[in-house]
Protein backbone atom coordinates (compact mmCIF):
# COMPACT_ATOMS: atom_id res chain seq x y z
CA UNK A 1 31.61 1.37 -3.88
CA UNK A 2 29.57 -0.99 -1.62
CA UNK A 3 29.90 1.91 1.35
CA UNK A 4 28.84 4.80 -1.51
CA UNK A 5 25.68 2.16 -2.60
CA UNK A 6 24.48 2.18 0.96
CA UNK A 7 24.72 5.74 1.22
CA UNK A 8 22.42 6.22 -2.23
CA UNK A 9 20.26 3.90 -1.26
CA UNK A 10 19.15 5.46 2.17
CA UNK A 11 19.18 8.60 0.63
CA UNK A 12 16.68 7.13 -2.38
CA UNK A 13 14.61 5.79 0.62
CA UNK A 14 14.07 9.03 2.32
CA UNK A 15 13.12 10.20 -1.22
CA UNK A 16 10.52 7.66 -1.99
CA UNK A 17 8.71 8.81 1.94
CA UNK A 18 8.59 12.55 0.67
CA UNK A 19 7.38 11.98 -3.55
CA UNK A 20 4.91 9.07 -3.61
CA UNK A 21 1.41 10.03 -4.47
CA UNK A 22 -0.73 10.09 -1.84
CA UNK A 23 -2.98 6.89 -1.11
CA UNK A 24 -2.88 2.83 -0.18
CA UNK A 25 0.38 0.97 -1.20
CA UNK A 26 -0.98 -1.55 -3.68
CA UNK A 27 -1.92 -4.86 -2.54
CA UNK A 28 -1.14 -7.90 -4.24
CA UNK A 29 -1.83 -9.87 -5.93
CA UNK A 30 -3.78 -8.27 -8.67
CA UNK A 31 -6.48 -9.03 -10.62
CA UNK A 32 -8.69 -7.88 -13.58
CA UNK A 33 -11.24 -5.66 -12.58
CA UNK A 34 -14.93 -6.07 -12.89
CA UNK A 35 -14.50 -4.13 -16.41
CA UNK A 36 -12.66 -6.15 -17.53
CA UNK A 37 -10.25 -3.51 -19.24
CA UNK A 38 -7.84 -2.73 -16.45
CA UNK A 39 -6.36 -4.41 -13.19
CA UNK A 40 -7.25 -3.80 -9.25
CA UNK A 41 -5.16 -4.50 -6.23
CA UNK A 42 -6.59 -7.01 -3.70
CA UNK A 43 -8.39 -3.94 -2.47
CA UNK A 44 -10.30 -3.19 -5.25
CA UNK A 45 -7.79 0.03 -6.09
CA UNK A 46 -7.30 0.25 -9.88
CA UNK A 47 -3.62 -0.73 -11.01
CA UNK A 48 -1.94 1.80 -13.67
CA UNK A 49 1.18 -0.39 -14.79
CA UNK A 50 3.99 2.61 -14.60
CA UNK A 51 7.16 0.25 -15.87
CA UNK A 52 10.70 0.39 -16.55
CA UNK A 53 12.43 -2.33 -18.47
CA UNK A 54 15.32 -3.61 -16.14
CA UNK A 55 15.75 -6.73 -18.42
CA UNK A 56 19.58 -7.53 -17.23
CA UNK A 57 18.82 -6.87 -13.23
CA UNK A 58 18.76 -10.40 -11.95
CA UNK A 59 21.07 -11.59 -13.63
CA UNK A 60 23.56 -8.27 -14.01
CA UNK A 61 23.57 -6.58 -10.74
CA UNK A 62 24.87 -7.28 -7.23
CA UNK A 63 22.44 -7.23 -4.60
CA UNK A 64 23.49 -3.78 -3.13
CA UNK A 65 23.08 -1.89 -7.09
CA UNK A 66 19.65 -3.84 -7.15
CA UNK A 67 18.55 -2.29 -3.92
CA UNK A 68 19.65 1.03 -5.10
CA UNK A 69 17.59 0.86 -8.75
CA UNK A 70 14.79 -0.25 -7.03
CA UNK A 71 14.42 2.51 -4.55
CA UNK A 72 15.12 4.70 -6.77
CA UNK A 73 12.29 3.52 -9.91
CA UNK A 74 10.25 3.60 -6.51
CA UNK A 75 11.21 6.93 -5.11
CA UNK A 76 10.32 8.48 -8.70
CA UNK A 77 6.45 6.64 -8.99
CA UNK A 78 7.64 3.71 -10.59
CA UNK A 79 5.14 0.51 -9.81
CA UNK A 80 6.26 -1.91 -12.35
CA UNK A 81 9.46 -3.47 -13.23
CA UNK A 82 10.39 -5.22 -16.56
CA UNK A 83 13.01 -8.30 -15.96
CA UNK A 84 14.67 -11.33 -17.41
CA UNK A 85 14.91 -14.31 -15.13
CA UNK A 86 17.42 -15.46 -16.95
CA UNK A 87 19.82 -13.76 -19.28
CA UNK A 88 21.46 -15.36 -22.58
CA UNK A 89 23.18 -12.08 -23.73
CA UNK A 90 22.54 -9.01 -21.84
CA UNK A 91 24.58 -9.55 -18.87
CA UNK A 92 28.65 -9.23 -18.21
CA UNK A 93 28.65 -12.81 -17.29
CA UNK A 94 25.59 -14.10 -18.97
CA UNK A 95 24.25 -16.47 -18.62
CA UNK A 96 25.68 -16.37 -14.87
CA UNK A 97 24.67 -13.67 -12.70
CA UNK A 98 27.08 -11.26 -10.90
CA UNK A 99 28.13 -14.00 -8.33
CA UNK A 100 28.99 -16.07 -11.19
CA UNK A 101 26.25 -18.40 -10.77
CA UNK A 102 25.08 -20.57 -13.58
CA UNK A 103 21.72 -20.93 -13.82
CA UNK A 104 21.70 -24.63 -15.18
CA UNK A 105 23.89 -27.15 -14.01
CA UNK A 106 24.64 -28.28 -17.32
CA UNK A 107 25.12 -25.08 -20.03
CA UNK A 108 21.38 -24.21 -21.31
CA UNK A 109 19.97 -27.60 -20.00
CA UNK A 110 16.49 -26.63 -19.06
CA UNK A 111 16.28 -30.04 -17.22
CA UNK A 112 18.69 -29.06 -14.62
CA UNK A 113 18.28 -25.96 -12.81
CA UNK A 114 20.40 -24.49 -10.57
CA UNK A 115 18.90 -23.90 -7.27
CA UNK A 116 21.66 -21.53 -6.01
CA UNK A 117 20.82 -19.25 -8.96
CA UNK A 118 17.49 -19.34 -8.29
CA UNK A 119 17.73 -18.57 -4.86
CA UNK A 120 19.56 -15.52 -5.63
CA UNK A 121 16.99 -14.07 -7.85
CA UNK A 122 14.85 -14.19 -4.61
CA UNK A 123 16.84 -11.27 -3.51
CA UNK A 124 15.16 -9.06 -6.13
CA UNK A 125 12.27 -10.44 -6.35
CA UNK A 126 11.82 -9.85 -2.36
CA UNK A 127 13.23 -6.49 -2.60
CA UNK A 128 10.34 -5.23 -4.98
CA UNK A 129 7.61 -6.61 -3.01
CA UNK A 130 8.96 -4.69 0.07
CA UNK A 131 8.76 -1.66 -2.19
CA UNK A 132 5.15 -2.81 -3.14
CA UNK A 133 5.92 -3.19 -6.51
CA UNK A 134 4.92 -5.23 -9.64
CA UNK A 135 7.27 -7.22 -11.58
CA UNK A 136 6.70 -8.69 -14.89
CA UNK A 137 9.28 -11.54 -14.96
CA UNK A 138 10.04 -13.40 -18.57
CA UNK A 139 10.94 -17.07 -17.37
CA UNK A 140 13.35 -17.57 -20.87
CA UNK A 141 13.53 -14.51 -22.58
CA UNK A 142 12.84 -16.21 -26.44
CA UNK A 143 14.97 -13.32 -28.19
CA UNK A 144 14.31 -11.59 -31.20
CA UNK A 145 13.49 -13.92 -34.58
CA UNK A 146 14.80 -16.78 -32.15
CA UNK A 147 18.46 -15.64 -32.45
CA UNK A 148 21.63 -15.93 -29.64
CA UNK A 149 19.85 -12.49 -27.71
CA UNK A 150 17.66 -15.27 -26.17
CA UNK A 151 16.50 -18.90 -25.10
CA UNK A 152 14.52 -20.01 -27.88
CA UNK A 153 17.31 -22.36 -29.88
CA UNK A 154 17.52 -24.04 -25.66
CA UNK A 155 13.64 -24.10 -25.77
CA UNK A 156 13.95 -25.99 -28.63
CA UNK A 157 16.46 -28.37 -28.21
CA UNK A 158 14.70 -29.02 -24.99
CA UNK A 159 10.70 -29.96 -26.02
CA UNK A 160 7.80 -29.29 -24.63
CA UNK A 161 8.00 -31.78 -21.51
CA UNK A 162 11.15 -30.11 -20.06
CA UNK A 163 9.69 -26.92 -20.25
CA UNK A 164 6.53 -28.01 -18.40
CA UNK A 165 9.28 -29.04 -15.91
CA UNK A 166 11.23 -26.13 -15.45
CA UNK A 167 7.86 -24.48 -15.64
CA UNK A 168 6.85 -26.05 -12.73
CA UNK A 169 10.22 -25.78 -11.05
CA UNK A 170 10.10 -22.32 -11.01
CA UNK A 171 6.39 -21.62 -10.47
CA UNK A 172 6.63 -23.62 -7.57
CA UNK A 173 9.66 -21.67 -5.84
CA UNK A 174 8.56 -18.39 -6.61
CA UNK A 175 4.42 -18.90 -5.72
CA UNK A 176 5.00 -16.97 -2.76
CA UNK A 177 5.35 -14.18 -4.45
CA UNK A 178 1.94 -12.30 -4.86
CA UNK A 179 3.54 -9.44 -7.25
CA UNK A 180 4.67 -11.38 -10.33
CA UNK A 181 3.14 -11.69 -13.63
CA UNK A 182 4.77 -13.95 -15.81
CA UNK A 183 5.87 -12.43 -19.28
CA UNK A 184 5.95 -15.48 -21.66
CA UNK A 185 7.68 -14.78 -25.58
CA UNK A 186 10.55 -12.08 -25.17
CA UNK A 187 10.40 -10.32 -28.60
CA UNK A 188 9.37 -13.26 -30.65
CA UNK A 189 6.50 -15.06 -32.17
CA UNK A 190 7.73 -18.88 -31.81
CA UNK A 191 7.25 -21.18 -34.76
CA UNK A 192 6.78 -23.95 -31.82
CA UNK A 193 3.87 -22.70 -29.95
CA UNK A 194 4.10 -25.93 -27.94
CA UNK A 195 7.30 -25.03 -25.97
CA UNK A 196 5.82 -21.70 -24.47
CA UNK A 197 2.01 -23.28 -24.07
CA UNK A 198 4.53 -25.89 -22.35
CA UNK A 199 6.24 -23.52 -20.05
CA UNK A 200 3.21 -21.14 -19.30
CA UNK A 201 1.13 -24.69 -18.18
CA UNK A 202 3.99 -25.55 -15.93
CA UNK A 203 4.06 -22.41 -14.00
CA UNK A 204 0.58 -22.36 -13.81
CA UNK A 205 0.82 -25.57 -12.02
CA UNK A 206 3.43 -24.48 -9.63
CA UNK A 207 1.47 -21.22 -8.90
CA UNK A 208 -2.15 -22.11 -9.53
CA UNK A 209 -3.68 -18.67 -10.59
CA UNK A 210 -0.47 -16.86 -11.28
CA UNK A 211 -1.53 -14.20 -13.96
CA UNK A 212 0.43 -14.77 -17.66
CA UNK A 213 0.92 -12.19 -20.49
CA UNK A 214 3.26 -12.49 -23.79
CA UNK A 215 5.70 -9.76 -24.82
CA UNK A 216 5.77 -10.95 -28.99
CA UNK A 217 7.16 -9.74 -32.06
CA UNK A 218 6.92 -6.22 -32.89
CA UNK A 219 3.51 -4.98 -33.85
CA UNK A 220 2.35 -8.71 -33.56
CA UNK A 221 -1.45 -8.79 -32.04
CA UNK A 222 -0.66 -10.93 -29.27
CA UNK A 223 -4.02 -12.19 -28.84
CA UNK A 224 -4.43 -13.40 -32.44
CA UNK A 225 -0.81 -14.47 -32.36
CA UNK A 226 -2.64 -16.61 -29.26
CA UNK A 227 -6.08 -17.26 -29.90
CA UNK A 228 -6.87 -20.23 -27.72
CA UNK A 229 -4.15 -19.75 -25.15
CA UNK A 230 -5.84 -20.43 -21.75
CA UNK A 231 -2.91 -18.75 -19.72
CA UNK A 232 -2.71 -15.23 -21.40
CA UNK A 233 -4.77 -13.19 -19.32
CA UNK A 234 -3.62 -9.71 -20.37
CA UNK A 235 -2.71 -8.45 -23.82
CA UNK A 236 0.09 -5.99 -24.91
CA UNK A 237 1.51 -4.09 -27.74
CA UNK A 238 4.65 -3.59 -29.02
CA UNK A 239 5.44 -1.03 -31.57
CA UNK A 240 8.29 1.58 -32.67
CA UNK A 241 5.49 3.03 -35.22
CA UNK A 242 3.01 5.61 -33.89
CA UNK A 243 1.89 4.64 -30.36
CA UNK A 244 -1.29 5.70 -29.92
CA UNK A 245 -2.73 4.78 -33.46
CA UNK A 246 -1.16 0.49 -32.52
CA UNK A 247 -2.98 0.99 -29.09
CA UNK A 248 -6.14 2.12 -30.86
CA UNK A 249 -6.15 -0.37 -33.32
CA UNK A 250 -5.94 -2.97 -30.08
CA UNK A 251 -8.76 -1.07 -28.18
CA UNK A 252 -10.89 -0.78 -30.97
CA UNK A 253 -9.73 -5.08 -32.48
CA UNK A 254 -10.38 -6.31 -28.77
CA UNK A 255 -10.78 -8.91 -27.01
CA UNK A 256 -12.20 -7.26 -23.76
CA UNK A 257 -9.41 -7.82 -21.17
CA UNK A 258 -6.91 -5.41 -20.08
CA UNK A 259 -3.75 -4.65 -21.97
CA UNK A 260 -0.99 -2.60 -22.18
CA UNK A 261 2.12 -1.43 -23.59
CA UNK A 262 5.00 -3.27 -23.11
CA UNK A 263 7.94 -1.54 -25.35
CA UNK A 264 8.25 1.18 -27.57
CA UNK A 265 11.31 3.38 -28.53
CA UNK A 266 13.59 3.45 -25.39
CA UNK A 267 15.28 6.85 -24.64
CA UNK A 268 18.78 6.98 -25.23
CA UNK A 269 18.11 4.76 -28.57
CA UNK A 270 16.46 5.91 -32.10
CA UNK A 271 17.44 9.46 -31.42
CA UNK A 272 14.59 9.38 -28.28
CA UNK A 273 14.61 12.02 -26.04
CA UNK A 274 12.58 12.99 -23.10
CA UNK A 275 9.58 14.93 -25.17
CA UNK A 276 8.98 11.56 -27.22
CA UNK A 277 9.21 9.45 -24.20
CA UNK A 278 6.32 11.49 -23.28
CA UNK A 279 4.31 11.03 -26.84
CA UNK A 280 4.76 7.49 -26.40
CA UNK A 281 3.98 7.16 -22.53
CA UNK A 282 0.66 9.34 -22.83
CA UNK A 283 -0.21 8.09 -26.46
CA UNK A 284 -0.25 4.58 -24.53
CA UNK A 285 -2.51 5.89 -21.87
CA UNK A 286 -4.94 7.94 -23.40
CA UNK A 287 -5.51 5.55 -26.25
CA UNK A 288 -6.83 2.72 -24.46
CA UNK A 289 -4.00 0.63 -22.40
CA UNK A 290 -4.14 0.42 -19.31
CA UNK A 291 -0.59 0.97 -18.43
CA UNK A 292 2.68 1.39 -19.92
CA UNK A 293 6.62 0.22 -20.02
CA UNK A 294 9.41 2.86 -20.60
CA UNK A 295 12.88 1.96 -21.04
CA UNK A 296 16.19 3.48 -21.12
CA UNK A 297 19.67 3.07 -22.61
CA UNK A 298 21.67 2.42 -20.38
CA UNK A 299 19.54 1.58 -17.59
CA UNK A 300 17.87 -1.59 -19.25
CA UNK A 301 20.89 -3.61 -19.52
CA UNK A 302 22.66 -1.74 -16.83
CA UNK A 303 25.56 -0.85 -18.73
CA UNK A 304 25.97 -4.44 -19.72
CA UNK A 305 25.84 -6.13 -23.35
CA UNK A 306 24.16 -3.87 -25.47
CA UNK A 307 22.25 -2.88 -28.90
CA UNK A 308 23.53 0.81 -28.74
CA UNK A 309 26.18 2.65 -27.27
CA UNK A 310 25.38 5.35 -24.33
CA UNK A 311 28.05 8.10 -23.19
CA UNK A 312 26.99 7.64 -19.48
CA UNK A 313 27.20 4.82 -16.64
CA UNK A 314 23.00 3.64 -15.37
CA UNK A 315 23.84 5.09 -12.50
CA UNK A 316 23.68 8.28 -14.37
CA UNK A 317 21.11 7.97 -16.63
CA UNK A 318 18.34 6.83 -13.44
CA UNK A 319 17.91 10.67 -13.56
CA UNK A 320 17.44 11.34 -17.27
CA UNK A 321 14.85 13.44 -18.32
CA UNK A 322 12.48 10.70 -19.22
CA UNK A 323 12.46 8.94 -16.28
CA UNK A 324 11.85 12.14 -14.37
CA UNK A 325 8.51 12.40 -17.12
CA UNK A 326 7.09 9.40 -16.35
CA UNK A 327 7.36 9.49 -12.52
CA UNK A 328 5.32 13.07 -13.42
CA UNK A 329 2.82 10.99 -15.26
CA UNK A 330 2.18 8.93 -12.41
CA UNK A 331 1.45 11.41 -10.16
CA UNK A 332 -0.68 13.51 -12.72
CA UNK A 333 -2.78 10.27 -13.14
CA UNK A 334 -3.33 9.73 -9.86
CA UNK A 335 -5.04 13.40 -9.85
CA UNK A 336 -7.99 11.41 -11.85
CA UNK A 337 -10.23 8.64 -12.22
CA UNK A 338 -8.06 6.95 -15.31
CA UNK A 339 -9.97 3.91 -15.77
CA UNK A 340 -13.26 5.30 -16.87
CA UNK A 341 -11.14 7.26 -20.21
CA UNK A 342 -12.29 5.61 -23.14
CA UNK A 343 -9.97 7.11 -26.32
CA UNK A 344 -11.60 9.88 -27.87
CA UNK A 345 -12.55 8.29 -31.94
CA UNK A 346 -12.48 11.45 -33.48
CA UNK A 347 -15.60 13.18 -32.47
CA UNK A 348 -14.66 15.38 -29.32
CA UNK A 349 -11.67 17.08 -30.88
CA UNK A 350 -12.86 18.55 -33.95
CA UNK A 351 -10.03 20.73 -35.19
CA UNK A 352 -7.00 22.03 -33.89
CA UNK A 353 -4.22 24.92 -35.09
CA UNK A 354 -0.72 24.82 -34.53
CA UNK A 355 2.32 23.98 -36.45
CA UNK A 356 1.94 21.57 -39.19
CA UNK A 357 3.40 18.24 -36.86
CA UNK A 358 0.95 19.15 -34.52
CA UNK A 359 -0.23 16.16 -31.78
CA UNK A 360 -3.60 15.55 -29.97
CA UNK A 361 -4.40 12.37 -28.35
CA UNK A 362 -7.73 12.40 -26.30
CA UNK A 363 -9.99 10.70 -24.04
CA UNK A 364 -13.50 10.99 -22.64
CA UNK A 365 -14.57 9.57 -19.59
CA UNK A 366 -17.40 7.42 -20.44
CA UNK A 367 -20.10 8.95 -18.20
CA UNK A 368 -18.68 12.80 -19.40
CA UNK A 369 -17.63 13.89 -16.28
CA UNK A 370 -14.05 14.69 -17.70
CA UNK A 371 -11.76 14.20 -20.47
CA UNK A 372 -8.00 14.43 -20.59
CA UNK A 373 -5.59 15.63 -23.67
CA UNK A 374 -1.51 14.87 -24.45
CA UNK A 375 -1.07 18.27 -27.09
CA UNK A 376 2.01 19.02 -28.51
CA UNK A 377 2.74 21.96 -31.29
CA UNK A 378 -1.14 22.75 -30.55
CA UNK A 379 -2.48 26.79 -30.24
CA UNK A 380 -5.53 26.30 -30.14
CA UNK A 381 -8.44 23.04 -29.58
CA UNK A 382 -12.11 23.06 -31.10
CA UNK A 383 -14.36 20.46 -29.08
CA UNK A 384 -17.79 19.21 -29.16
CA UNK A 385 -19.23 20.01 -25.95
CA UNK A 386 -22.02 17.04 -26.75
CA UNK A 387 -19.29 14.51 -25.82
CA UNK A 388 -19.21 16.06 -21.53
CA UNK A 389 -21.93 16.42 -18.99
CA UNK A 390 -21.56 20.15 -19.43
CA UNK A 391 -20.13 22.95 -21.95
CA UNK A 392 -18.72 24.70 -18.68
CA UNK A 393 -16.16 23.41 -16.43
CA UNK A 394 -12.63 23.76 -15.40
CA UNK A 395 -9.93 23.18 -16.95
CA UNK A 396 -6.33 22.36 -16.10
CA UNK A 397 -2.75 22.82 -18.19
CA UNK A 398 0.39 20.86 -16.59
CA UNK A 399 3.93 20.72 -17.88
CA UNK A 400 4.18 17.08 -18.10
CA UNK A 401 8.09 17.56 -18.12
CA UNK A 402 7.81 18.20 -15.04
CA UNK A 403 4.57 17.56 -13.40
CA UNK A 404 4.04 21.40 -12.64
CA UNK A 405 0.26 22.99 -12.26
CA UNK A 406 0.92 25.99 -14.84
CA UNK A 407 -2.34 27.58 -15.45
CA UNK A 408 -6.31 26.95 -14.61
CA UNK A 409 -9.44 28.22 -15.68
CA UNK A 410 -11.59 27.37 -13.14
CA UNK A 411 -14.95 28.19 -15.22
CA UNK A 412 -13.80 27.90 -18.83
CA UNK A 413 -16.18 27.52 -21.93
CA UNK A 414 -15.05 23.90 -22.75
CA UNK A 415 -16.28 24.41 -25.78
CA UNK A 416 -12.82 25.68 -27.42
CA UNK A 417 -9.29 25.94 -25.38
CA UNK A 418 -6.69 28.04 -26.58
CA UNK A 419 -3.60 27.10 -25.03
CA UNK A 420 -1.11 28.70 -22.14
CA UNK A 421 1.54 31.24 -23.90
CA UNK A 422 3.72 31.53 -20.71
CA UNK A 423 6.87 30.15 -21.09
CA UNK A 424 7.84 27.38 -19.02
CA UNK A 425 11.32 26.00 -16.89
CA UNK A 426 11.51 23.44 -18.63
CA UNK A 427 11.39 25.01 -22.31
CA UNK A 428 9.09 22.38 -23.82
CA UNK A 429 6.06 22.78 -26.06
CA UNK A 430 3.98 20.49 -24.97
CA UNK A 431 1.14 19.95 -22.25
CA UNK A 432 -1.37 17.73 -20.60
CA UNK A 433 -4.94 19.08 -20.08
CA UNK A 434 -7.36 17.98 -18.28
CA UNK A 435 -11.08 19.11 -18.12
CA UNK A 436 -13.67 18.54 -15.74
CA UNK A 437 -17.17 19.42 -16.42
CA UNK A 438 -18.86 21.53 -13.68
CA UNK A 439 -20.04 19.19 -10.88
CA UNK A 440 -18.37 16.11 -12.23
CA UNK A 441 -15.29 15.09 -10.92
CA UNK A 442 -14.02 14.09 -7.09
CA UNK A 443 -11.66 17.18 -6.15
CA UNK A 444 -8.16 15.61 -5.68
């Protein structure tokens, strides 16, 4: 297996040299931008978080199977990476990792880490930065309503000055690492706010300006949830309900500071298949956030300890169809300038025909240069030409299953669009469009 690993893994390399976008690696670390609504590399290069929940891979994987998912989220336009520092549950040896290290000296004793097991989580922490990628890394995963999937019962037991500790302990090892944001919570909304503020305050004084968000209970408002939390510098959401109406709501509720989504209905769970993956991921987008996190069964627990049963091995499932959708909707973003969308609030899509569970999610770029549309079960789109620079423009249809050009109207009334009848490869019904008024956009 180890010789079969290496043999992937050069293979996935090759792979990432031929498929990236085009343009600068990211350079870390990041920071908000000037906006205020999304983040920049150290360049000044706008950030679109394009995640994948890999909760169980520091504690679950050797180092040769890490190496491999890595350059292979990479090689399909991955730039973000989901992970539990520690594991309680969602690991074959939880909560040692695959060496069989512990990572307290004492069972759940946050006083006494284990520096060997830390040290080993360096392995995947360096092997994303190499890759020039983000990862969003949940010190103690809290669990959901507090329960045995997570820390928080260990939080507990330990108080508020151990957690500053361990805090510090591992904000201190890890500050050389420019690509982490810490993800504080783990699908809960502690009763004890003091153990978290406790933990997030400890890190920040091991890595002085390491960037904090909070991944809480489902459909919680984080920010409210945290109103005078001095660490939580970027918002997210977390909903199974309609995606792009919970990232509207946050858009439209505020504050002003970048957020984005952080989990929604994972493929291979909830009946999700590749075309919702896609409803989610571009509902996210479109509606305001300023980045996304997709997940998989089995890939997220890496065939571990799990919620839901899967007839396939991760290995497998890195090429489902969803993943392959959302490394298109990287590269379809990168085609234009993301950050200036501003979700469309009803007034440039005025009607629409289609079949009755028809979908449009919109955006406008604030200065009307362009606007971009996710459509499914949609003939035809009535829009107020008031909204763009110009009533003229061109206008662009892709398959976002699988990132294909399939038809363009290079001077098109953008007035009304009916939409592409030629079939398609990949046998879906829905489409991303994207309109650019004449003279307006930067040809890509």
């Amino acid at each position: 297996m180890r010789t079969i690993g290496f043999t992937l893994l050069i293979g996935l390399m090759l792979l990432a040299g031929r498929v990236m976008p085009a343009g600068a690696e990211a350079r870390f670390p990041l920071r908000i931008a000037a906006s205020g609504t999304y983040l920049e590399d150290a360049a000044g290069k706008p950030f679109l978080i394009t995640g994948d929940a890999a909760w169980s891979l520091i504690a679950d994987l050797p180092p040769e199977d890490a190496d491999l998912y890595i350059a292979d989220r990479k090689a399909r336009g991955f730039n973000t990476i989901l992970v539990s520092l520690i594991e309680h549950e969602f690991a074959r040896n939880a909560p040692n990792n695959a060496a069989g290290v512990a990572p307290f000296l004492t069972p759940g004793d946050f006083a006494r880490p284990n520096d060997r097991y830390f040290a080993d989580a360096e392995h995947v922490l360096d092997a994303a930065l190499r890759a020039g990628m983000l990862v969003l890394l949940a010190p103690a995963y809290a669990g959901a309503n507090g329960g045995p999937q997570g820390w928080y019962a260990e939080m507990a037991a330990a108080g508020p000055q151990t957690l500053r500790a361990y805090g510090r302990y591992i904000g201190k090892r890890y500050a050389r690492y420019p690509n982490i944001i810490w993800v504080q919570g783990g699908d809960y909304d502690p009763p004890d706010r003091a153990l978290v503020d406790a933990l997030a305050l400890g890190i920040e004084e091991g890595a002085p300006g390491a960037m904090q968000t909070v991944h809480g209970n489902r459909d919680s408002a984080t920010a409210a949830y945290w109103p005078d939390a001095k660490w939580l510098a970027i918002d997210t959401v977390y909903t199974y309900e309609d995606v792009a109406a919970a990232v509207q709501a946050r858009y439209r509720a505020g504050p002003h500071r970048p957020f984005f989504m952080i989990e929604s209905r994972y493929e291979g769970e909830h009946g999700v298949k590749a075309d919702e993956v896609r409803k989610i991921a571009y509902g996210a987008l479109l509606s305001g956030a300023s980045g996304q996190v997709f997940g998989n069964n089995p890939v997220w627990h890496f065939s571990g300890p799990a919620l839901y049963d899967t007839p396939e091995g991760w290995r497998q499932a890195l090429d489902s169809e969803g993943a392959k959708s959302i490394g298109h909707l990287a590269r379809l973003f990168e085609r234009f300038d993301w950050w200036k969308l501003k979700p469309d609030d009803g007034r440039f899509v005025r009607h629409i025909e289609g079949i009755p569970s028809a979908t449009t999610i919109s955006a406008v770029a604030g200065d009307g240069t362009f606007a971009a549309a996710y459509i499914q079960g949609v003939a035809s789109l009535d829009l107020d030409p008031a909204i763009l620079a110009a009533a003229t423009g061109a206008v662009e249809w892709y398959d976002p299953a699988t990132g294909a050009l399939a038809a363009t109207e290079p001077d098109a009334d953008l007035r009304q669009l009916v939409v592409p009848t030629s079939s398609r490869a990949s046998g879906t019904t829905d489409w991303l469009v994207v309109l650019r008024a004449a003279g307006g956009l930067r040809d890509n």
